[in-house]
Protein backbone atom coordinates (compact mmCIF):
# COMPACT_ATOMS: atom_id res chain seq x y z
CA UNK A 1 0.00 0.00 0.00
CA UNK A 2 2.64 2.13 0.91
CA UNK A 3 4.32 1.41 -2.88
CA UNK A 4 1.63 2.59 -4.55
CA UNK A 5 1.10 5.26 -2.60
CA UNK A 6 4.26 6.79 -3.20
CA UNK A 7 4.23 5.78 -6.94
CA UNK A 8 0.99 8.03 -7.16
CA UNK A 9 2.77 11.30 -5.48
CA UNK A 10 5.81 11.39 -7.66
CA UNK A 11 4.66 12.89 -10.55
CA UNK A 12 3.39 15.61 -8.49
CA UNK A 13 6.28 16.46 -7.46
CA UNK A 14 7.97 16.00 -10.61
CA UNK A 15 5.78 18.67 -11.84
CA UNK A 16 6.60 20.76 -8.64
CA UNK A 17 10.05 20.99 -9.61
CA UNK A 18 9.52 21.66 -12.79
CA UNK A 19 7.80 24.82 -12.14
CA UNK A 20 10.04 26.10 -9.87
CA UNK A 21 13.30 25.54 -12.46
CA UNK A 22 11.09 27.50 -14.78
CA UNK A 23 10.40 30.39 -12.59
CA UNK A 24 14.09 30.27 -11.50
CA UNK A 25 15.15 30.79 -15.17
CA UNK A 26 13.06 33.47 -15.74
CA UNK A 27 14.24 35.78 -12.53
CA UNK A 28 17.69 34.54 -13.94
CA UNK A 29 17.31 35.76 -17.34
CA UNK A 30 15.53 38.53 -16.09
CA UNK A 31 18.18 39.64 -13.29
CA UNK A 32 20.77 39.25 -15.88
CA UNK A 33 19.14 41.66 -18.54
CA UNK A 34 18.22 44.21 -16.22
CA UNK A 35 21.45 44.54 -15.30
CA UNK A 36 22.46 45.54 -18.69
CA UNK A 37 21.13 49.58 -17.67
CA UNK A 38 23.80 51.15 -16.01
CA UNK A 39 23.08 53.93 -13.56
CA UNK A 40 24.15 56.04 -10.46
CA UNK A 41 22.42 54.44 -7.24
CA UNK A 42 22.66 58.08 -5.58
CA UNK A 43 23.57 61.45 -6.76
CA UNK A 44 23.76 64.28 -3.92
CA UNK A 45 23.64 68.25 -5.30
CA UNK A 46 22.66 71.62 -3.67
CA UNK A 47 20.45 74.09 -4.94
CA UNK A 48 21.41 76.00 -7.97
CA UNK A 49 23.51 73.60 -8.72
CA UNK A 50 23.78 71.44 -11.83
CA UNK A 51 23.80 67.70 -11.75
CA UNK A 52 24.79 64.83 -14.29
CA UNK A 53 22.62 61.79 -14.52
CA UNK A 54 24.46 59.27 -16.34
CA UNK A 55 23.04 56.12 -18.24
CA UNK A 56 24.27 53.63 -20.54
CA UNK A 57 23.44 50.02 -21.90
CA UNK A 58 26.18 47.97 -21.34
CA UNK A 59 25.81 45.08 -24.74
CA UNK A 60 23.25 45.80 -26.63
CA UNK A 61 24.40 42.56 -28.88
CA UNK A 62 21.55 40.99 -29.87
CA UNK A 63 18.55 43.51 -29.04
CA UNK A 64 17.49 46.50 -31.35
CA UNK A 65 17.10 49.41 -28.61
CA UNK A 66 14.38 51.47 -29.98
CA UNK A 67 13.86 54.51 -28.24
CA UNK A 68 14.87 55.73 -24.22
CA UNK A 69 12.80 57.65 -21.93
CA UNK A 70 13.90 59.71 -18.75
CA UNK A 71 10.83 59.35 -15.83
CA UNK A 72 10.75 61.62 -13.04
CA UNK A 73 8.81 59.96 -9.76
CA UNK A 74 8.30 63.02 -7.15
CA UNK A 75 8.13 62.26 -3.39
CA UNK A 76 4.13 61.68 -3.90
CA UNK A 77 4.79 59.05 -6.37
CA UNK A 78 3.73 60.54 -9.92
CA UNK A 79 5.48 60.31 -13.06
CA UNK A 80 6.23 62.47 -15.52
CA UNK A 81 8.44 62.14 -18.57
CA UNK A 82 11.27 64.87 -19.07
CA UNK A 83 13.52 63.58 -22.25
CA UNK A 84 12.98 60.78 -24.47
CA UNK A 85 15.33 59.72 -27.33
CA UNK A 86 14.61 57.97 -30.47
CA UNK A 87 17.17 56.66 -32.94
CA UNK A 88 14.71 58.54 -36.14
CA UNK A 89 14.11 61.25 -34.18
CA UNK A 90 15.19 64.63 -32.31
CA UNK A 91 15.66 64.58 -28.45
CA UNK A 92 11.90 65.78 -27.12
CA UNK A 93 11.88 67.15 -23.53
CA UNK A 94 7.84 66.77 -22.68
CA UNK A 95 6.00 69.42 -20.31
CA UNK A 96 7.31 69.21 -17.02
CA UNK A 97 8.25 70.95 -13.89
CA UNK A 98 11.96 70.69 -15.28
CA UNK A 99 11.36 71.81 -19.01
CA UNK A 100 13.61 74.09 -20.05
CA UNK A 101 16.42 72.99 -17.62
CA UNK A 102 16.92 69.20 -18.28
CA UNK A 103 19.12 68.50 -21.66
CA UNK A 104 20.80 65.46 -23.14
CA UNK A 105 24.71 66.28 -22.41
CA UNK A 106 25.42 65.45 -25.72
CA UNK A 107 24.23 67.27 -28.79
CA UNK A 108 23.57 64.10 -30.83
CA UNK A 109 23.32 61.49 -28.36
CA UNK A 110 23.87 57.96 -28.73
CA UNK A 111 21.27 55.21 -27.85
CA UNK A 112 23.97 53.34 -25.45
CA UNK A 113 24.95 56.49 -23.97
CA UNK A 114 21.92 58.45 -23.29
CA UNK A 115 22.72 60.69 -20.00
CA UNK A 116 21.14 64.09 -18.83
CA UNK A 117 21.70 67.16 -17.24
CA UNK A 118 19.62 69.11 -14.88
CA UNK A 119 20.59 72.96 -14.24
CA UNK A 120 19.84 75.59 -11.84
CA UNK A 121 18.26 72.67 -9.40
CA UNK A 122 15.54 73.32 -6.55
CA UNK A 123 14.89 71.54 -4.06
CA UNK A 124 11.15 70.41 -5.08
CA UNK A 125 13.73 68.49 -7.94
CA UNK A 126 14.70 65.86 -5.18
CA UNK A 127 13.11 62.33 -6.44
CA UNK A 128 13.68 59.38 -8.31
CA UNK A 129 15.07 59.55 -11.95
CA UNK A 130 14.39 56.57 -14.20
CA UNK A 131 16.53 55.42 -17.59
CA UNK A 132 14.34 52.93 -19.25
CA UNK A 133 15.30 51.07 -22.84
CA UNK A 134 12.58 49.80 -24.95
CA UNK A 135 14.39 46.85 -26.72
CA UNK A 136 13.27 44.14 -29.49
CA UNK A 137 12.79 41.49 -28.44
CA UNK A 138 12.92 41.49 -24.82
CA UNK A 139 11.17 44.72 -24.01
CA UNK A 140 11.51 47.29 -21.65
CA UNK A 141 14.85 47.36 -19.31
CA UNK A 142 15.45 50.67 -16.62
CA UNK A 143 18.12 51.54 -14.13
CA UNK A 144 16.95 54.36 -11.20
CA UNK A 145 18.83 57.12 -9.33
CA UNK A 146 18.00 58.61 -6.29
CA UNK A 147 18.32 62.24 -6.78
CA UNK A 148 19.31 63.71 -3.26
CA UNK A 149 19.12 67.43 -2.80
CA UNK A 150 21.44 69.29 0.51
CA UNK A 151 20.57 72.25 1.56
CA UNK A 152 23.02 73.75 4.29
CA UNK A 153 20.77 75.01 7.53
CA UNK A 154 21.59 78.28 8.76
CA UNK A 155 22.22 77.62 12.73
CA UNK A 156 21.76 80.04 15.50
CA UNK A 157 21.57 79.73 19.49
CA UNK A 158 20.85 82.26 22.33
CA UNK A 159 20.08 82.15 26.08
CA UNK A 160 16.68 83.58 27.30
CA UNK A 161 16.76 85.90 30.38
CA UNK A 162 14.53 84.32 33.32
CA UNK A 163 14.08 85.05 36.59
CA UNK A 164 14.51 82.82 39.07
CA UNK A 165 11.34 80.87 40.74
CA UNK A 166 10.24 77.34 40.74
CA UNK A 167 8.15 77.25 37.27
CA UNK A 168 9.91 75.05 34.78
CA UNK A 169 10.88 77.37 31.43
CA UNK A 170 13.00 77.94 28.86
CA UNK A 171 16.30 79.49 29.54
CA UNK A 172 17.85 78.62 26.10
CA UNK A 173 16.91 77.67 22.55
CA UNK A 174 18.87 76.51 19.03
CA UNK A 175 17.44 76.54 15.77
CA UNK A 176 18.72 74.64 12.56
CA UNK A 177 16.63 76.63 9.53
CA UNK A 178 15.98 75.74 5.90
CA UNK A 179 18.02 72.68 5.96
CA UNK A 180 17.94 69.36 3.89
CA UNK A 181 17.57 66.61 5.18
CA UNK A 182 16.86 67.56 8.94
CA UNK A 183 19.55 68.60 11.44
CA UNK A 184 19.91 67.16 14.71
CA UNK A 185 20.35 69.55 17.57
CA UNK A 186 21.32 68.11 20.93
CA UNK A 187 22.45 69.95 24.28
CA UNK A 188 25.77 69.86 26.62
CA UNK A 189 25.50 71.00 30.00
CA UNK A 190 26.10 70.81 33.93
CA UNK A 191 22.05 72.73 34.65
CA UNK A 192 19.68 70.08 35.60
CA UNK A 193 17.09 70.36 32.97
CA UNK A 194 15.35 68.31 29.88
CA UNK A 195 15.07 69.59 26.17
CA UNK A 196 12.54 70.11 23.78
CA UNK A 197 12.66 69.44 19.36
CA UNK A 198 10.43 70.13 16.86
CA UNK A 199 10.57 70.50 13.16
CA UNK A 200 8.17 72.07 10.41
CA UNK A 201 8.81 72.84 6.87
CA UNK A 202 10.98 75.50 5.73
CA UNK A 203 10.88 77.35 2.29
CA UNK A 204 11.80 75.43 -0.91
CA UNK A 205 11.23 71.72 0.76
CA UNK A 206 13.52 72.34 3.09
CA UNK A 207 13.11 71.53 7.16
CA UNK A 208 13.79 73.49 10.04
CA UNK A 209 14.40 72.32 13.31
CA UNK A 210 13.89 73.96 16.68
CA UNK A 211 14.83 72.66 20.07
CA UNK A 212 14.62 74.65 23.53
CA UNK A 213 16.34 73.57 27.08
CA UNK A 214 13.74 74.32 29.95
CA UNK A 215 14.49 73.83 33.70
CA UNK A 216 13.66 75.54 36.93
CA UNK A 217 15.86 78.21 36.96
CA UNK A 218 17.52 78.84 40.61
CA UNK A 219 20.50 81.91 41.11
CA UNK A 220 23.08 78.95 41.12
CA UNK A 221 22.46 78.17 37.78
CA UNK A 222 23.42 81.87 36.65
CA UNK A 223 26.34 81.85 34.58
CA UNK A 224 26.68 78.36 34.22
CA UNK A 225 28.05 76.74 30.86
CA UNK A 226 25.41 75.28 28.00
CA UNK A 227 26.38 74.40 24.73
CA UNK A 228 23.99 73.37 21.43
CA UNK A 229 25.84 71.28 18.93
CA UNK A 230 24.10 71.19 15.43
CA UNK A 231 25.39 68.12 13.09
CA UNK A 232 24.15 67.79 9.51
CA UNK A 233 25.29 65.95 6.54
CA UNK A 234 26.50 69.26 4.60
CA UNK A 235 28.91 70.29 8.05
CA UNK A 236 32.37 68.59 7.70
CA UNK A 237 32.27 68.47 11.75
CA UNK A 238 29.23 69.55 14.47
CA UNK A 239 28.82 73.08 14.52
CA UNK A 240 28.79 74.03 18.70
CA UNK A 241 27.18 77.12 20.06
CA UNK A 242 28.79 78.06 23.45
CA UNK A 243 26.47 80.18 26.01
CA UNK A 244 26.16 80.84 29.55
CA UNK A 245 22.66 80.93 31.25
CA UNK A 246 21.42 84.11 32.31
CA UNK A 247 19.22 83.71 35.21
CA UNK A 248 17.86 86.86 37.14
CA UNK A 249 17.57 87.32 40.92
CA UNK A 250 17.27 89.78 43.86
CA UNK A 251 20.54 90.82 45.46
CA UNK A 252 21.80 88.24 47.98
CA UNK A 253 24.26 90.05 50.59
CA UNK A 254 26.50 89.30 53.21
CA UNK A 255 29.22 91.26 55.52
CA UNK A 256 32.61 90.14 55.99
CA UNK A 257 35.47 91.67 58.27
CA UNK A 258 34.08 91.78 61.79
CA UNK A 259 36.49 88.95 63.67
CA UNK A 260 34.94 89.50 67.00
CA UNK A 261 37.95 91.35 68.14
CA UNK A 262 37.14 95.07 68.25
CA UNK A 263 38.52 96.25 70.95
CA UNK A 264 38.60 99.89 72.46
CA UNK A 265 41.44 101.78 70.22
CA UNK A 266 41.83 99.70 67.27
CA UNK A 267 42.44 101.28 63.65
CA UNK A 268 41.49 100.10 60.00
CA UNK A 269 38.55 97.72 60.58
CA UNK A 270 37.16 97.45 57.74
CA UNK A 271 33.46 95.53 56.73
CA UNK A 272 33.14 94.54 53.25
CA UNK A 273 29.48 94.47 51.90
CA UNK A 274 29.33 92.01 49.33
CA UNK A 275 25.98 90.84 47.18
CA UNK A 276 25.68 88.43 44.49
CA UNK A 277 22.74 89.87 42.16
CA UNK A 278 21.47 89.58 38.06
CA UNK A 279 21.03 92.30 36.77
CA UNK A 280 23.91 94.54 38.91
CA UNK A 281 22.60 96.50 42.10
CA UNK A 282 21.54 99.69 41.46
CA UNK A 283 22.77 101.12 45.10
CA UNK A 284 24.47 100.12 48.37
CA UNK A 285 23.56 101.75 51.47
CA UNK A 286 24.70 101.37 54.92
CA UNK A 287 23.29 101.85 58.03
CA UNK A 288 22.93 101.08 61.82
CA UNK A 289 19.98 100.10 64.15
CA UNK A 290 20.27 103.08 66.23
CA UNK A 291 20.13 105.11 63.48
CA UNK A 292 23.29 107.26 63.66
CA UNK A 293 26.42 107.23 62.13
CA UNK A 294 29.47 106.88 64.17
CA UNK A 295 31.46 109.80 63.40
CA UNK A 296 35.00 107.56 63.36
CA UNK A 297 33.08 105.53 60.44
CA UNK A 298 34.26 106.44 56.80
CA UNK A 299 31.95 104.80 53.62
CA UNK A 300 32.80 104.15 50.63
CA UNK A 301 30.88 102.23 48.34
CA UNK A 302 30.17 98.86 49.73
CA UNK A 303 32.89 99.40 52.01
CA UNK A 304 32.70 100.52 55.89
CA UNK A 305 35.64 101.37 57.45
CA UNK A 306 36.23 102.56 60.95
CA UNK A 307 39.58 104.76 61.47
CA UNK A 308 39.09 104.20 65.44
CA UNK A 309 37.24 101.72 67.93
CA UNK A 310 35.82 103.67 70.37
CA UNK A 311 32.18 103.03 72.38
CA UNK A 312 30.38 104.48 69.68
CA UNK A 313 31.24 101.54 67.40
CA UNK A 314 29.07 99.42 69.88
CA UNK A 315 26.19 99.17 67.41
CA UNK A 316 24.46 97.00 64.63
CA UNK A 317 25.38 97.86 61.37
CA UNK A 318 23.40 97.36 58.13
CA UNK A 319 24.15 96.74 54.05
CA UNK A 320 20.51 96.99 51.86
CA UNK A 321 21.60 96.15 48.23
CA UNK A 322 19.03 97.02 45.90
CA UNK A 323 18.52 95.93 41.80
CA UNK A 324 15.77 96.31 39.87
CA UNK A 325 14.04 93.13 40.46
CA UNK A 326 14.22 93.88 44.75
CA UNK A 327 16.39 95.18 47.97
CA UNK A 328 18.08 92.46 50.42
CA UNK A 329 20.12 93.56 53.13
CA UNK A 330 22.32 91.97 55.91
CA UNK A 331 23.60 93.12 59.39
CA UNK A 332 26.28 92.21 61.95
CA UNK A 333 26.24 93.18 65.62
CA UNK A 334 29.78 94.90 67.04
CA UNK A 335 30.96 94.45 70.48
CA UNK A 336 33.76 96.29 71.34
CA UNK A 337 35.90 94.94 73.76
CA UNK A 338 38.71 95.97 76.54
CA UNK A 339 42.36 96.93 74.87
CA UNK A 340 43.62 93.34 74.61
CA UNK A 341 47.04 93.16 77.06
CA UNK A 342 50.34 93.42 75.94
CA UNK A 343 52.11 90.20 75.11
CA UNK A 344 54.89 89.22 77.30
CA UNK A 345 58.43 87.61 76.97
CA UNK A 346 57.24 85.63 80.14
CA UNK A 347 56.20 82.78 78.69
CA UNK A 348 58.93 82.47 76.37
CA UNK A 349 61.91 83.12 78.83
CA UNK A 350 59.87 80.80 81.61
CA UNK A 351 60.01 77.77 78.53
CA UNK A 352 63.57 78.38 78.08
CA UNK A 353 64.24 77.50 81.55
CA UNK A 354 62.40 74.95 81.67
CA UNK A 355 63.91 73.34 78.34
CA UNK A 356 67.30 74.04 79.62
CA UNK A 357 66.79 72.60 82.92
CA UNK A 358 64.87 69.60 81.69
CA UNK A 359 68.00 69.08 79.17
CA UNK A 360 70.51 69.05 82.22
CA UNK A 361 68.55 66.50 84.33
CA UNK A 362 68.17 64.45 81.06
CA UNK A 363 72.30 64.84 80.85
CA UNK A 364 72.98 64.25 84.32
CA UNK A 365 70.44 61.02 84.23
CA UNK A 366 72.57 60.18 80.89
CA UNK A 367 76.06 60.47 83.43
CA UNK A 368 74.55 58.73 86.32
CA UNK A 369 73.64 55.80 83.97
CA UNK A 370 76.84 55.82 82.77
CA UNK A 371 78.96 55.62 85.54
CA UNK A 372 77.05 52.97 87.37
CA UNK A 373 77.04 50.99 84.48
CA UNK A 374 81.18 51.33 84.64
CA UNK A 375 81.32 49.98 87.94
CA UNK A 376 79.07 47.57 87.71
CA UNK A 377 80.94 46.31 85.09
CA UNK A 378 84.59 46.62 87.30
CA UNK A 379 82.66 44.96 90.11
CA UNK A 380 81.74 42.09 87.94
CA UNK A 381 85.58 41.67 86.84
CA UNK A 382 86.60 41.26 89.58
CA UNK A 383 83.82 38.81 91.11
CA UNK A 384 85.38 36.73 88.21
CA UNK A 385 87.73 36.19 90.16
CA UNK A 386 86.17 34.42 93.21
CA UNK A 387 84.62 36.29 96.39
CA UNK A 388 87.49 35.24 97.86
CA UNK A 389 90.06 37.24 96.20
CA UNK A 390 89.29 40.41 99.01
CA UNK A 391 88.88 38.23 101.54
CA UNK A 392 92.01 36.68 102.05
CA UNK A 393 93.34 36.38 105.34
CA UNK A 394 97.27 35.53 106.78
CA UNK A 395 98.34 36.18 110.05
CA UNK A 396 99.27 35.24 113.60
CA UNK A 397 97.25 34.08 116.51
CA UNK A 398 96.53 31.47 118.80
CA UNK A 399 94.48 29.40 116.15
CA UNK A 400 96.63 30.14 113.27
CA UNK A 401 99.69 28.84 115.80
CA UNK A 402 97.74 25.62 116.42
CA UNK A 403 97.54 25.79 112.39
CA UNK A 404 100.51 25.88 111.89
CA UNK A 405 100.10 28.15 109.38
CA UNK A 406 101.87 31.42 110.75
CA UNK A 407 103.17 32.70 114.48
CA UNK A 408 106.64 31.72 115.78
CA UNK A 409 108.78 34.67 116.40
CA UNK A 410 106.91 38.04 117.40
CA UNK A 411 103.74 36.67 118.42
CA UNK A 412 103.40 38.54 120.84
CA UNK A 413 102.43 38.44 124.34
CA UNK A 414 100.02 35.50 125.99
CA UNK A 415 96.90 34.76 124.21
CA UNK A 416 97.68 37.21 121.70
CA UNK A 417 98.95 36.78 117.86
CA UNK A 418 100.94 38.26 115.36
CA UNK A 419 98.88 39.68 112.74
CA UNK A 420 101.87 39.48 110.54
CA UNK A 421 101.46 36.92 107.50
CA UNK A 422 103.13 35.78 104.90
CA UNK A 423 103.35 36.06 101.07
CA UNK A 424 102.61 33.09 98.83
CA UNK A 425 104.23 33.36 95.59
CA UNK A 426 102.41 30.47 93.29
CA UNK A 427 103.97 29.17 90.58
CA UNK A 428 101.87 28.45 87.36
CA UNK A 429 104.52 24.94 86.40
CA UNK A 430 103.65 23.25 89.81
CA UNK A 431 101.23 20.21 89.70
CA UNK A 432 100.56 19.95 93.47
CA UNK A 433 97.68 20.92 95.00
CA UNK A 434 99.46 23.01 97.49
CA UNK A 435 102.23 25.41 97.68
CA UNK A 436 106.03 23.92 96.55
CA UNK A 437 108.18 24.19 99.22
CA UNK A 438 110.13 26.30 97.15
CA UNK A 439 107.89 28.62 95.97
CA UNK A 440 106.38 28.92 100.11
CA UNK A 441 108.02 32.07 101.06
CA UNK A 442 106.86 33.64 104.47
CA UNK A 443 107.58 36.89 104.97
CA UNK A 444 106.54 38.96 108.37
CA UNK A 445 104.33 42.34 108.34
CA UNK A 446 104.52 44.70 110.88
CA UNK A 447 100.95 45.69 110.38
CA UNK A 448 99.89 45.92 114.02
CA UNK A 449 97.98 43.02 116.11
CA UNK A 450 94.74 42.30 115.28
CA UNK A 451 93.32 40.12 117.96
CA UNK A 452 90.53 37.20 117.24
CA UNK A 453 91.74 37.12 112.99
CA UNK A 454 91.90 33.85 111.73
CA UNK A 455 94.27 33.62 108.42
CA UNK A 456 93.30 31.27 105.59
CA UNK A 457 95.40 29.27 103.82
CA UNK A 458 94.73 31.31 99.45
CA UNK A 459 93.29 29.09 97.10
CA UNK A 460 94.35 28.15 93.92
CA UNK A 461 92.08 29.80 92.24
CA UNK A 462 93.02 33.04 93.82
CA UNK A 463 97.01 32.41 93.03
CA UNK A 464 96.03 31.62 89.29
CA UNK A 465 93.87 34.99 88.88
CA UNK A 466 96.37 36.75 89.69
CA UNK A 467 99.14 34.91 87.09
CA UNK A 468 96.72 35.60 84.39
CA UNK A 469 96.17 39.24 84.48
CA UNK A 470 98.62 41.10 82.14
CA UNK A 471 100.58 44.13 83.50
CA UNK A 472 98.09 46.99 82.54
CA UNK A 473 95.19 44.95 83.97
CA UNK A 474 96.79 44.34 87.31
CA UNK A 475 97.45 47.93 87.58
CA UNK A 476 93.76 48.95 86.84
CA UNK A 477 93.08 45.93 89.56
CA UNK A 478 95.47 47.54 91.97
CA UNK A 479 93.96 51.29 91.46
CA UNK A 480 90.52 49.83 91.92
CA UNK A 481 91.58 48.10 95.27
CA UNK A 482 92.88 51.09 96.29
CA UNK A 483 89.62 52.83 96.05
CA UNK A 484 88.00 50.37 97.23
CA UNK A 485 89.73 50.03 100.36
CA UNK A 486 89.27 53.94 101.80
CA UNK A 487 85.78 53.76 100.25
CA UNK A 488 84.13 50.77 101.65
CA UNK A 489 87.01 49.06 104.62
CA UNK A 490 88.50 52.50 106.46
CA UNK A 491 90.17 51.38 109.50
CA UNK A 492 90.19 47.08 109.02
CA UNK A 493 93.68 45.69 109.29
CA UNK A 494 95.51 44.82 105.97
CA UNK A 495 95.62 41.09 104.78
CA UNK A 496 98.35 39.14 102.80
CA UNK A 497 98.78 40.39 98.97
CA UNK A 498 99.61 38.00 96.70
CA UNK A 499 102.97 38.54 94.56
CA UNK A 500 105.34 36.85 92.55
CA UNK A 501 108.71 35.13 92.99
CA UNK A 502 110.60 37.89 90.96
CA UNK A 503 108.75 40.79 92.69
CA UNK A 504 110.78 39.35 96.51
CA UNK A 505 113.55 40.91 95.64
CA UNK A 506 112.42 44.31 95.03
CA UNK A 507 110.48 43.71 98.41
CA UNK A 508 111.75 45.54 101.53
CA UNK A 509 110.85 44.06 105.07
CA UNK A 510 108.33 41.88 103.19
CA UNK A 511 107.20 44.68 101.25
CA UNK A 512 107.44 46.75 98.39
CA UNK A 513 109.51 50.02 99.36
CA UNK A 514 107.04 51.26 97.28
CA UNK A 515 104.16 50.00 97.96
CA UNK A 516 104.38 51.25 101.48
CA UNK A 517 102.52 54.58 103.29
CA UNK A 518 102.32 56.22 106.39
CA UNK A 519 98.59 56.63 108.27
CA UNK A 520 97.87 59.47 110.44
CA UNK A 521 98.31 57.10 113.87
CA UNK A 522 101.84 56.37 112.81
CA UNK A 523 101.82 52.99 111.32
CA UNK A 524 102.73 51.87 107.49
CA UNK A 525 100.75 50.01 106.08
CA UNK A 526 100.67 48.55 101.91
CA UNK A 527 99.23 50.26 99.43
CA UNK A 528 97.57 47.00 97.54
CA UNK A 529 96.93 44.96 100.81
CA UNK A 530 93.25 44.06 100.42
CA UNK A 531 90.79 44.79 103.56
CA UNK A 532 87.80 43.49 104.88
């Protein structure tokens, strides 16, 4: 069934496409032949102006062209012949609105070449223009131009005085006149406000084209900046009409110079009336509340100025600024004070001391700092060396006896000791733990008894320190001592200094002959011995 349905339907649509091959051929052919008229899609001219409308048949090979006909198709659509040429005949030029001003350019034109001219043009001449061939055997062939006519508008802008209120109006308009095809107007500015275009026909088939800028015009807007820019095909760039709005409004006024510091005896005050107004003020007047002038006040214009403060000057003064569209006026209220006092050098001279002695405690703060900081750091050299390096004790007495470790000869009477010790000299190649026997040198002082001392027996440790100091440091270590000794242990009994083997023989009675000085009570006692 479904065979011989489909066997039924395909003539149909053999036929179908049939037709439409056919009907392809013919817009085909037809495309191809109407090509053949060759013509100018656009022409643009201005009025009074003559144009060229060109037309030609590109191969007439095979067709007898027997005669050409310009049409003219207005803006309304009719048609009206304006030249025709005939290969028997002369040119003919029919009754038209262009009679008289259309022409073939060419005195004996040819049928392929059959172009016009159009002279002293008007604008009502803007329309279509039509070249159409009547040929054997395929008939009629045209090409169409669009005929375009310019006019160039005449542009103009201006700003409209208004007064200020709350009524939206117009405050500027532009106009574009007599131009072809329409101008477009548009507005640049900072005034908050909306525009307004219209167009109507101008003269000749021209348009014009009005626009207006309305807002509600306030005093702020006075003076401010609006521009109307005109662009139109016959302007290489946008013609731009620069304005400023012109808004009027009643004097606004206020009074400047009073600093609330008039005081009694004061010279050249001055108070400056100033008003903003459109149009100018007329007049400036000023006056008080009391009604009189002070006679030390001298006017001048909008300015008041007093030669001298005085009691009189006490008052309310007054600026009315008057235009022609109203008066405003503004006041201020004086009050004169007491002669302000004299500045002082007090206050400056009392900072100056105060800097200076603030800079001096800073400086002695800095020195204090300083010099604790130095003897904290001597104090912690020398606790390097053991606490015991100050408190070493040699001498004589009933323990130190038993001890073994000094007394003998000069001890003394009964019960009492010899305070006189001895001087180890240690020597840094020994590997005992004591004193060598060689190196054990005991050698009295005559420092005085001291009753109830006990001497100890140096460490090692205290021998070794002092090996291991260089020259310069044991003299900064004797120095120190020194001070030390007067400062912190006035009156206490010296104690055994430690010295080296070579320094016995510059020794004198056990001691330095140097190292030796007298005390106030008599007795000599060493310069380095250490107290406690």
């Amino acid at each position: 069934m479904a065979r011989h349905h489909d066997a039924q339907n395909w003539p149909e649509s053999t036929k179908m496409i049939g037709l439409l091959c056919f009907v392809a051929s013919i817009l085909t052919q037809h495309g191809i032949l109407g090509q053949r008229v060759k013509v100018d899609p656009e022409v643009t001219s201005y009025p009074g102006q003559s144009v060229n409308l060109r037309c030609s048949f590109s191969d007439p090979t095979g067709v007898q062209l027997t005669m050409v006909t310009w049409i003219y198709e207005s803006k309304d659509g009719l048609r009206n012949n304006i030249a025709v040429l005939h290969p028997s005949y002369e040119p003919n030029y029919p009754d038209s609105s262009l009679k008289g001003r259309v022409s073939f350019q060419s005195a004996q034109p040819e049928m392929t070449r059959p172009s016009i001219q159009i002279a002293d043009l008007r604008m009502s001449d803007e329309g279509k223009y039509i070249c159409e061939y009547a040929t054997y055997p395929s008939g009629n062939e045209q090409g169409t131009t669009q005929l375009i006519m310019l006019a160039k508008p005449e542009n103009s802008a201006s700003t409209v005085s208004v007064e200020a209120g709350t009524e939206k109006t117009t405050v500027a308009k532009c106009e574009s006149a007599n131009g072809l095809p329409a101008a477009k107007i548009s507005w640049v500015t900072t005034a908050k406000g909306n525009e307004t275009t219209t167009k109507k026909a101008g003269t000749d088939n021209t348009v014009t084209v009005s626009s207006e800028y309305r807002m509600v015009p306030t005093p702020s807007d006075n003076g401010k900046d609006i521009s109307c820019v005109v662009e139109h095909r016959t302007l290489e760039k946008p013609e731009s009409f620069k304005m400023k709005l012109a808004v009027l409004f009643a004097p606004e006024v206020s009074i400047s110079g009073y600093d609330n510091n008039w005081y009694m005896g004061r010279t050249s005050t001055v108070l400056m009336c100033e008003a903003k107004a459109n149009p100018v003020p007329t007049s400036v007047l000023w006056k008080t509340m009391s009604g009189e002038m002070p006679d030390t006040v001298l006017i001048s214009g909008n300015q008041l100025k007093v030669l001298k403060v005085d009691e009189t000057v006490n008052t309310t003064f007054v600026c009315e600024v008057k235009n022609r569209l109203g008066t405003s006026k503004s006041q201020v209220t004086i009050v004169v004070r007491e002669p302000s006092q004299k500045s002082s050098n007090a206050g400056v001279v009392a900072g100056i001391i105060i800097g200076v002695l603030l800079a001096l405690l800073l400086l002695c703060a800095i020195v204090a700092v300083l010099v604790t900081r130095s003897r904290r750091q001597q104090q912690g050299y020398r606790a390097k060396g053991g606490s015991d390096l100050k408190t070493r004790m040699f001498g004589g007495g009933k323990k130190a006896s038993k001890n073994g470790t000094g007394g003998g000869a000069g001890s003394g009477g009964t019960g009492g000791g010899n305070n006189n010790g001895s001087i180890f000299v240690y020597n840094d190649g020994s590997s005992h733990q004591g004193l060598p026997e060689k190196n054990n040198h005991h050698q009295p002082l005559n420092m005085g008894p001291r009753p109830g001392v006990v001497a100890s027996t140096p460490t090692a440790q205290d021998i070794l320190l002092r090996n291991e100091l260089d020259e310069a440091e044991i003299r900064k270590f004797d120095d120190i001592e020194d001070e030390e000794r007067y400062d912190h242990f006035s009156g206490a009994g010296p104690i055994l200094q430690l010295r080296s083997t070579n320094d016995q023989e510059n020794m004198m009675g056990g001691y330095l002959d140097d190292d030796m000085e007298s005390q106030r009570d008599g007795s000599v006692i060493s310069r380095t011995a250490v107290y406690v």
